[in-house]
Protein backbone atom coordinates (compact mmCIF):
# COMPACT_ATOMS: atom_id res chain seq x y z
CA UNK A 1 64.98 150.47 104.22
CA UNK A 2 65.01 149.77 100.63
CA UNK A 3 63.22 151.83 98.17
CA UNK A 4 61.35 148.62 96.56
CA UNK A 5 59.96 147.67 100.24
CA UNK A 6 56.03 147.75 100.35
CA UNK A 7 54.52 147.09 104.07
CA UNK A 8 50.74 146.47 103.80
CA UNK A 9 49.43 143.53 102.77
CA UNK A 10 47.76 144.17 99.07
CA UNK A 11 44.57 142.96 97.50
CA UNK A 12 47.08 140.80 95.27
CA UNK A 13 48.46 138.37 97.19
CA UNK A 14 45.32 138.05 99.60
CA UNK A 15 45.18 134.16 99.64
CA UNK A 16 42.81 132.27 97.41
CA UNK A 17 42.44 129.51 100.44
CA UNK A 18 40.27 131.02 102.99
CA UNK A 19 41.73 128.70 105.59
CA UNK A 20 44.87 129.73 104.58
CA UNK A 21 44.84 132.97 105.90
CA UNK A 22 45.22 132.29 110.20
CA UNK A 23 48.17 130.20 109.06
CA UNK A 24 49.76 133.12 107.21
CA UNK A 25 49.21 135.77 110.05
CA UNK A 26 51.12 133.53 112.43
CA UNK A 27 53.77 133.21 109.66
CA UNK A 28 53.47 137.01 109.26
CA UNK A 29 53.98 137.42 113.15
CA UNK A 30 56.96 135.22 113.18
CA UNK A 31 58.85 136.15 110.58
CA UNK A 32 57.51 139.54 109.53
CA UNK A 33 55.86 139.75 105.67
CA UNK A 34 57.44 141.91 103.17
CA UNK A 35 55.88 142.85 99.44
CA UNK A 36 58.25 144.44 96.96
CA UNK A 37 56.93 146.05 94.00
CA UNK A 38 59.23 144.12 91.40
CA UNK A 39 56.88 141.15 92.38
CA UNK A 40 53.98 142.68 94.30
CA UNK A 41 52.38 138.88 93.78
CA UNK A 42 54.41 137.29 96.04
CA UNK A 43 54.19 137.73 100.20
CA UNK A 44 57.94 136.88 101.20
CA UNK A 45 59.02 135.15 104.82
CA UNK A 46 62.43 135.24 105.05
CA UNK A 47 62.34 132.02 107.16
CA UNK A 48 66.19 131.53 107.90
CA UNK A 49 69.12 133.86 107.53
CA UNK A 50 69.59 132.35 103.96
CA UNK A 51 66.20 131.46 103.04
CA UNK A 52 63.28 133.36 102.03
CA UNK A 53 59.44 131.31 101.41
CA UNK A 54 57.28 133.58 98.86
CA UNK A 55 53.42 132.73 99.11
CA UNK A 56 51.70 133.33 95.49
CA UNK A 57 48.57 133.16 95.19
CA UNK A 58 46.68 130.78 92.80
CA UNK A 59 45.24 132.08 88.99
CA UNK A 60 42.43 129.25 89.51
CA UNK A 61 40.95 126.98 91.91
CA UNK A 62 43.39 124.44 92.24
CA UNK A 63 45.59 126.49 95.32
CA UNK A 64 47.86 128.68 96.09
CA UNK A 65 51.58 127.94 96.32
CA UNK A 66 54.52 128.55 97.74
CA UNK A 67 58.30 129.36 96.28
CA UNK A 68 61.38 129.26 97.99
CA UNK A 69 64.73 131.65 97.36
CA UNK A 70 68.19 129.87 98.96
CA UNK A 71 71.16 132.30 99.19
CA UNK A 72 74.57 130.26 98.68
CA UNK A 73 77.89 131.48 99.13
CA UNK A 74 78.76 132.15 95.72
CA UNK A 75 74.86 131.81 93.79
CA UNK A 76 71.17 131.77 94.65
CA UNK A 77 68.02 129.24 93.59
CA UNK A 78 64.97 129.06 93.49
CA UNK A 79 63.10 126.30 94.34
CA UNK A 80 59.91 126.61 91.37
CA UNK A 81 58.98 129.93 90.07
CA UNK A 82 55.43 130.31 90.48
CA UNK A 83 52.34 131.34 87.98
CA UNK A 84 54.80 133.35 85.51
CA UNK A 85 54.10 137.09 86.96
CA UNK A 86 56.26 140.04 87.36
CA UNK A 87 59.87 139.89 87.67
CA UNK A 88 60.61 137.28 90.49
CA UNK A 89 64.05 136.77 89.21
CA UNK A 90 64.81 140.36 89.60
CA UNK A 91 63.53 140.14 93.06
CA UNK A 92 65.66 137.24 93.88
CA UNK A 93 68.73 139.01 92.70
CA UNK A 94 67.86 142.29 94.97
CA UNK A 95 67.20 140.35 97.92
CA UNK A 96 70.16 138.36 97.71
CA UNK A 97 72.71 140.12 95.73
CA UNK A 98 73.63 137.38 93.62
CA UNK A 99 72.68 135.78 90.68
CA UNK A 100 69.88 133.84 90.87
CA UNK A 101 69.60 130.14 89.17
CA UNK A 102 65.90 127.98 89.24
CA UNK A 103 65.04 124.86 89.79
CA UNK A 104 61.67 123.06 89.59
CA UNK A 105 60.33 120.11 91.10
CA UNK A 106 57.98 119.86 88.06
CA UNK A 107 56.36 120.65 85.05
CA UNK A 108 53.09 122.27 86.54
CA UNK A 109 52.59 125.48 85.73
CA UNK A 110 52.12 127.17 89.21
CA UNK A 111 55.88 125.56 90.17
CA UNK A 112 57.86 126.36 86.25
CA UNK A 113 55.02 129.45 85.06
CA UNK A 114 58.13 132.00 85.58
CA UNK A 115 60.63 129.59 83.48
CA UNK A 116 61.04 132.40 80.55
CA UNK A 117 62.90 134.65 83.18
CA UNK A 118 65.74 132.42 83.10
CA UNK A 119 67.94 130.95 80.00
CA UNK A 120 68.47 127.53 81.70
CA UNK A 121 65.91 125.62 84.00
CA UNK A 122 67.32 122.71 86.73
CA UNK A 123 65.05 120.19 86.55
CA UNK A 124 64.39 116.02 86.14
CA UNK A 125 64.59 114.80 82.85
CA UNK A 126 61.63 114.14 82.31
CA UNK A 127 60.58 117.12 83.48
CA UNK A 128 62.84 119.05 80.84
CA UNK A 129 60.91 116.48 78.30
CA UNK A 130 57.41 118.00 79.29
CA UNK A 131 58.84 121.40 79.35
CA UNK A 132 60.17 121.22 75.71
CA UNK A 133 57.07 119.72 74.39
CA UNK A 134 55.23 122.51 75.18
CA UNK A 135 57.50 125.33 74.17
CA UNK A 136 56.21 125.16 70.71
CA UNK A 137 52.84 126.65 72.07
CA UNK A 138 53.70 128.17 75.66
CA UNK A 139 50.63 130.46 75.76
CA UNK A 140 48.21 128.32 74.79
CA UNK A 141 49.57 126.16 77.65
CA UNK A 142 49.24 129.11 79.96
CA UNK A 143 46.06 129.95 79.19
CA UNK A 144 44.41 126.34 79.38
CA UNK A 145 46.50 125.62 82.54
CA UNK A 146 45.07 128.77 84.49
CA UNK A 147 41.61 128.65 83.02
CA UNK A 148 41.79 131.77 81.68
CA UNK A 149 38.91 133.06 80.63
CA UNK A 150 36.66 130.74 82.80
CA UNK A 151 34.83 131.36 85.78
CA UNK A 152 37.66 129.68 88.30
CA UNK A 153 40.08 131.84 86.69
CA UNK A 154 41.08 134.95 89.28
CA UNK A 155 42.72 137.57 87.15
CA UNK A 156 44.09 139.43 89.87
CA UNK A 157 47.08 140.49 87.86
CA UNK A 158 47.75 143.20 85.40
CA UNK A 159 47.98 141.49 81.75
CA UNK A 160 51.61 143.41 81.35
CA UNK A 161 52.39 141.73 84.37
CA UNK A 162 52.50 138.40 82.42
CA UNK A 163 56.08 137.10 81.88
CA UNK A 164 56.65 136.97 77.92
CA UNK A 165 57.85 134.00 76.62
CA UNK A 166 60.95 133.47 75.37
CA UNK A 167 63.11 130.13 74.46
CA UNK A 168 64.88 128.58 77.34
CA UNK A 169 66.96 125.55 78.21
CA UNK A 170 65.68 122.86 80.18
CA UNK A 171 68.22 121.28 82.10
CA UNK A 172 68.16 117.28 81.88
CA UNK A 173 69.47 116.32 85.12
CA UNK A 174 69.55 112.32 86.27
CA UNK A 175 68.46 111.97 89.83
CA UNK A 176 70.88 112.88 92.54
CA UNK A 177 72.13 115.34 90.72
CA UNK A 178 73.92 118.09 92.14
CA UNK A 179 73.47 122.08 91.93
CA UNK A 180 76.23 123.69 93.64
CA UNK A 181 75.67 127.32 95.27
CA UNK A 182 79.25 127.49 95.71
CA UNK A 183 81.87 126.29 98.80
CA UNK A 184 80.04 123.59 100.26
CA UNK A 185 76.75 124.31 99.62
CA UNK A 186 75.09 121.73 97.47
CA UNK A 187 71.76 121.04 96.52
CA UNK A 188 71.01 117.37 95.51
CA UNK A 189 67.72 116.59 93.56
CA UNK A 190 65.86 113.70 94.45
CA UNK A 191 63.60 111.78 92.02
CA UNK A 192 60.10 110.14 93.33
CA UNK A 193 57.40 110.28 90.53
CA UNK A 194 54.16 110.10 91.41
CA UNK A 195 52.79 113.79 91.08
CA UNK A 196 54.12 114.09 87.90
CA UNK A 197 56.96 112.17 85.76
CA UNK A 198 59.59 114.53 86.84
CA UNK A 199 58.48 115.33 90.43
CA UNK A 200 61.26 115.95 92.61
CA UNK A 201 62.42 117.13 95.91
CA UNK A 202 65.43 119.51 96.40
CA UNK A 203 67.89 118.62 99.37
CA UNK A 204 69.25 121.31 100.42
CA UNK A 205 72.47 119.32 102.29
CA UNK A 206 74.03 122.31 104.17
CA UNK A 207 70.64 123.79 105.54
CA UNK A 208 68.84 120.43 106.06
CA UNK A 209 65.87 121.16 104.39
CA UNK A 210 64.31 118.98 102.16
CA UNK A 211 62.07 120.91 99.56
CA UNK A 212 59.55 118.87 98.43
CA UNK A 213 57.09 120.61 95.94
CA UNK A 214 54.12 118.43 95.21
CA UNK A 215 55.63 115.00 96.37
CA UNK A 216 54.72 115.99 99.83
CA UNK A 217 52.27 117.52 102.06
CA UNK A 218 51.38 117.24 105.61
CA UNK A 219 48.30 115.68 105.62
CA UNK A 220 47.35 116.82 102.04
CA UNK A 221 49.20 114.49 99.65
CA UNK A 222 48.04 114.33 96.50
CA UNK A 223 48.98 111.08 94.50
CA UNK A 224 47.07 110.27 90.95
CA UNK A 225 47.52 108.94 87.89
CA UNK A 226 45.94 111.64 85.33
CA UNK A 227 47.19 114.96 86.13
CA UNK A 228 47.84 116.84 83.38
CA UNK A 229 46.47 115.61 79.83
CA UNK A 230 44.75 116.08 76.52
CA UNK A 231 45.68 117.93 73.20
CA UNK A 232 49.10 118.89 72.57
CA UNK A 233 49.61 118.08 76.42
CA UNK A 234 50.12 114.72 76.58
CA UNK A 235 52.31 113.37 79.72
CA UNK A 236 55.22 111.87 78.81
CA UNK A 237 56.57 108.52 80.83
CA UNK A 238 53.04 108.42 82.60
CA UNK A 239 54.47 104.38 84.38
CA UNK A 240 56.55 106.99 86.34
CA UNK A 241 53.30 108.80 88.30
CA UNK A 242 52.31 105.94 89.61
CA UNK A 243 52.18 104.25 92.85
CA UNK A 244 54.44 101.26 92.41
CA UNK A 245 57.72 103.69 91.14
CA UNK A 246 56.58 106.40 94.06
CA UNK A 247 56.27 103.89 96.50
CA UNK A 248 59.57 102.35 95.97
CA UNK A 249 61.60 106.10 95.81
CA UNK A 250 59.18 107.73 98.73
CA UNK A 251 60.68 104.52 100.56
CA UNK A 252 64.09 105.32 99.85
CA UNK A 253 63.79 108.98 100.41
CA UNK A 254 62.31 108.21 104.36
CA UNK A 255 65.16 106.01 104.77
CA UNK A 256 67.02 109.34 104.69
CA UNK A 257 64.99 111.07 107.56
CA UNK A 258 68.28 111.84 109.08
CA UNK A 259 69.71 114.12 106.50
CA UNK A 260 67.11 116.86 107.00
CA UNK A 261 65.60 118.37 109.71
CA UNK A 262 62.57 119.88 108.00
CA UNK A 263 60.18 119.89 104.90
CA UNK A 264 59.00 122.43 103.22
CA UNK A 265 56.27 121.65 100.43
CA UNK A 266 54.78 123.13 97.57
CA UNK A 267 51.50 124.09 98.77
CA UNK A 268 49.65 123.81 102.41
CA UNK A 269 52.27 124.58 105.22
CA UNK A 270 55.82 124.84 105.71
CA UNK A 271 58.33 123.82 107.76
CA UNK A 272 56.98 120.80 108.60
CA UNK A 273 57.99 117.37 110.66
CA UNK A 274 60.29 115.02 108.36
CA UNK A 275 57.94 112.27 109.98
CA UNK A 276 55.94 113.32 106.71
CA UNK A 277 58.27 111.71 104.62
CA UNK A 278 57.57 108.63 106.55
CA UNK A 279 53.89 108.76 107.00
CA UNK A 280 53.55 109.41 103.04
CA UNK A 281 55.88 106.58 102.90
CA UNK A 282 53.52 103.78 104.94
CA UNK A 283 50.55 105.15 103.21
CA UNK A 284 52.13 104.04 99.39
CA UNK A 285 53.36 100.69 101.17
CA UNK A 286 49.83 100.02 102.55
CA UNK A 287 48.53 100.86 99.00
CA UNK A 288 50.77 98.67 97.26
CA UNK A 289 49.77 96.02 99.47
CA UNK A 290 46.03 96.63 99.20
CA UNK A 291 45.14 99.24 96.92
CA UNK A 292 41.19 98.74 97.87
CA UNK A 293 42.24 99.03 101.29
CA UNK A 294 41.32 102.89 101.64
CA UNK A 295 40.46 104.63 104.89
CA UNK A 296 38.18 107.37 103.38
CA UNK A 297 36.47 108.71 100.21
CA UNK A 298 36.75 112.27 99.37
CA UNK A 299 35.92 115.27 96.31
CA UNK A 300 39.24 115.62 94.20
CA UNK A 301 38.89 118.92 92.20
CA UNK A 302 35.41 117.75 91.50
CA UNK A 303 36.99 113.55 91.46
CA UNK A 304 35.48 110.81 93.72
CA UNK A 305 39.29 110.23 95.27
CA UNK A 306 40.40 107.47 97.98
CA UNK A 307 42.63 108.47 100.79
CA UNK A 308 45.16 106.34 102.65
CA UNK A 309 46.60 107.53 106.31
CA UNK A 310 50.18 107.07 106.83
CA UNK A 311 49.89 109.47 110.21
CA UNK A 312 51.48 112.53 109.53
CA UNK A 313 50.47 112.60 105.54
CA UNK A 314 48.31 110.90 103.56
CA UNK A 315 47.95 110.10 100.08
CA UNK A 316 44.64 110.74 97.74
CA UNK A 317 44.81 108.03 94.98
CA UNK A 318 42.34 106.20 92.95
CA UNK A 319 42.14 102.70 93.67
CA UNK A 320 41.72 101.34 90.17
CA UNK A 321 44.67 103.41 89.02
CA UNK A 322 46.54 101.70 91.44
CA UNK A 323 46.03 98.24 90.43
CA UNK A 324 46.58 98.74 86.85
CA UNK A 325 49.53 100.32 87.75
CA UNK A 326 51.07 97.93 90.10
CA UNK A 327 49.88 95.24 87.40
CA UNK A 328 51.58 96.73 84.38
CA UNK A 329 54.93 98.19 86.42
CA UNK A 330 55.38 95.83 89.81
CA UNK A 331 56.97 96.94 92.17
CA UNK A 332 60.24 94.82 91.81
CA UNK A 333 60.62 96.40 88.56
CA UNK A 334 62.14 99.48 90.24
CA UNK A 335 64.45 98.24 92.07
């Protein structure tokens, strides 16, 4: 038993997503739920003999999220690092033994929050551009990102709790990229846009698991063109968030069903079909092809949003967006 082993649940990382929580009890059934106090804001799955899925729960209204630790032969990753609370890279290191690298699949601050643990971040490079031009003013970027001091903001944390800031390296890796965890274990990263400039998904080769952070969901997909901007925060290489460049690396990423055997995505569930990749795939062909063509309009964070069925994910995307984009960046462009 080790000494840093908590076994009840805590108020802490009680989900934010109501409809979350039957979802999380069969998890917790399955796999068995563990809470360490060097992270007590993270409920951790160890969901293969080398992989462990840590649930944190969101600092606003926009979801909770999940992490994932892989254990190499020789290192150990993380696949995003959460809101930036508590000492997850210490808890990666206990649980594995090893040192502990990170990776993010973008520049969102519930998937890069816990960068400052680390002295080098793998990520896009685009991604690494959006990191660095916000280093200059990191907290103000924390603060405005989880609302703090607003009403959707759930301060559930202890303010010492808060990782300090301190300079880092982000990594600027071209896609397909490899991180090696030593041997044969290699984790390729995958560029596809459309979340975010730098959004990427994480193969993990030897495992055959694709992780997919925000590019993927099943049946929650989110796809726009304004994500994250205003003030000092201005996106960088916004032509690469939309649906033309998405559609044509979403395509290309499908066409590689066969290399992985599951998905497991930023938010929502995990462990899911890698039919997603496909149905996310027809629904940015379909778009491209008729962006007005919609099957349903929905509430977006408070957004009138469209929403395109591809069968086992969809996409949320707004329509005008979409033609501008496909106007000003066609899709033959990309390839």
């Amino acid at each position: 038993m080790n000494e840093n082993e908590m076994f009840d649940w805590p108020e802490q990382v009680m989900p934010a997503n109501e409809d979350q929580k039957p979802y999380l009890k069969e998890l917790q059934k399955k796999y068995g739920m563990k809470v360490y106090l060097l992270d007590p804001y993270v409920a951790v799955f160890k969901i293969r003999s080398n992989v462990w899925a840590m649930y944190a729960p969101c600092t606003h209204a926009m979801g909770d999220n999940w992490l994932f630790l892989i254990e190499g032969p020789e290192k150990a990753l993380f696949i995003d690092n959460g809101w930036g609370l508590a000492d997850l890279k210490g808890l990666g290191e206990m649980l594995t033994g090893k040192p502990v690298l990170s990776a993010v699949t973008h520049f969102h601050l519930d998937h890069c929050g816990g960068n400052p643990q680390w002295s080098e971040i793998f990520c896009h490079d685009f991604t690494a551009d959006m990191l660095e031009s916000v280093m200059d003013h990191y907290e103000q970027w924390w603060k405005q990102f989880n609302h703090v001091g607003e009403d959707q903001h759930r301060h559930y944390y202890k303010d010492e709790d808060i990782v300090p800031y301190k300079g880092y390296k982000a990594l600027h890796l071209k896609n397909h990229h490899i991180i090696n965890l030593g041997g044969d274990y290699d984790i390729e990263l995958i560029h596809v846009g459309g979340h975010a400039p730098g959004e990427s998904c994480f193969l993990d080769k030897k495992g055959r698991i694709l992780y997919s952070g925000d590019a993927m969901f099943a049946k929650h997909e989110h796809l726009a063109a304004s994500l994250f901007s205003g003030g000092p925060f201005q996106v960088l290489h916004p032509e690469y968030m939309g649906v033309s460049y998405y559609s044509v690396q979403i395509k290309l990423l499908a066409a590689r069903m066969n290399e992985f055997d599951s998905v497991m995505p930023g938010h929502g569930q995990i462990d899911c079909s890698p039919e997603i990749a496909a149905g996310v795939s027809n629904a940015a062909q379909a778009i491209v092809t008729d962006p007005h063509c919609y099957d349903r309009v929905v509430d977006n964070h408070g957004h009138k949003a469209c929403i395109k069925d591809g069968g086992m994910a969809y996409i949320i995307y707004d329509p005008e967006d979409a033609v501008e984009n496909l106007r000003t960046h066609p899709v033959d462009s990309w390839k």
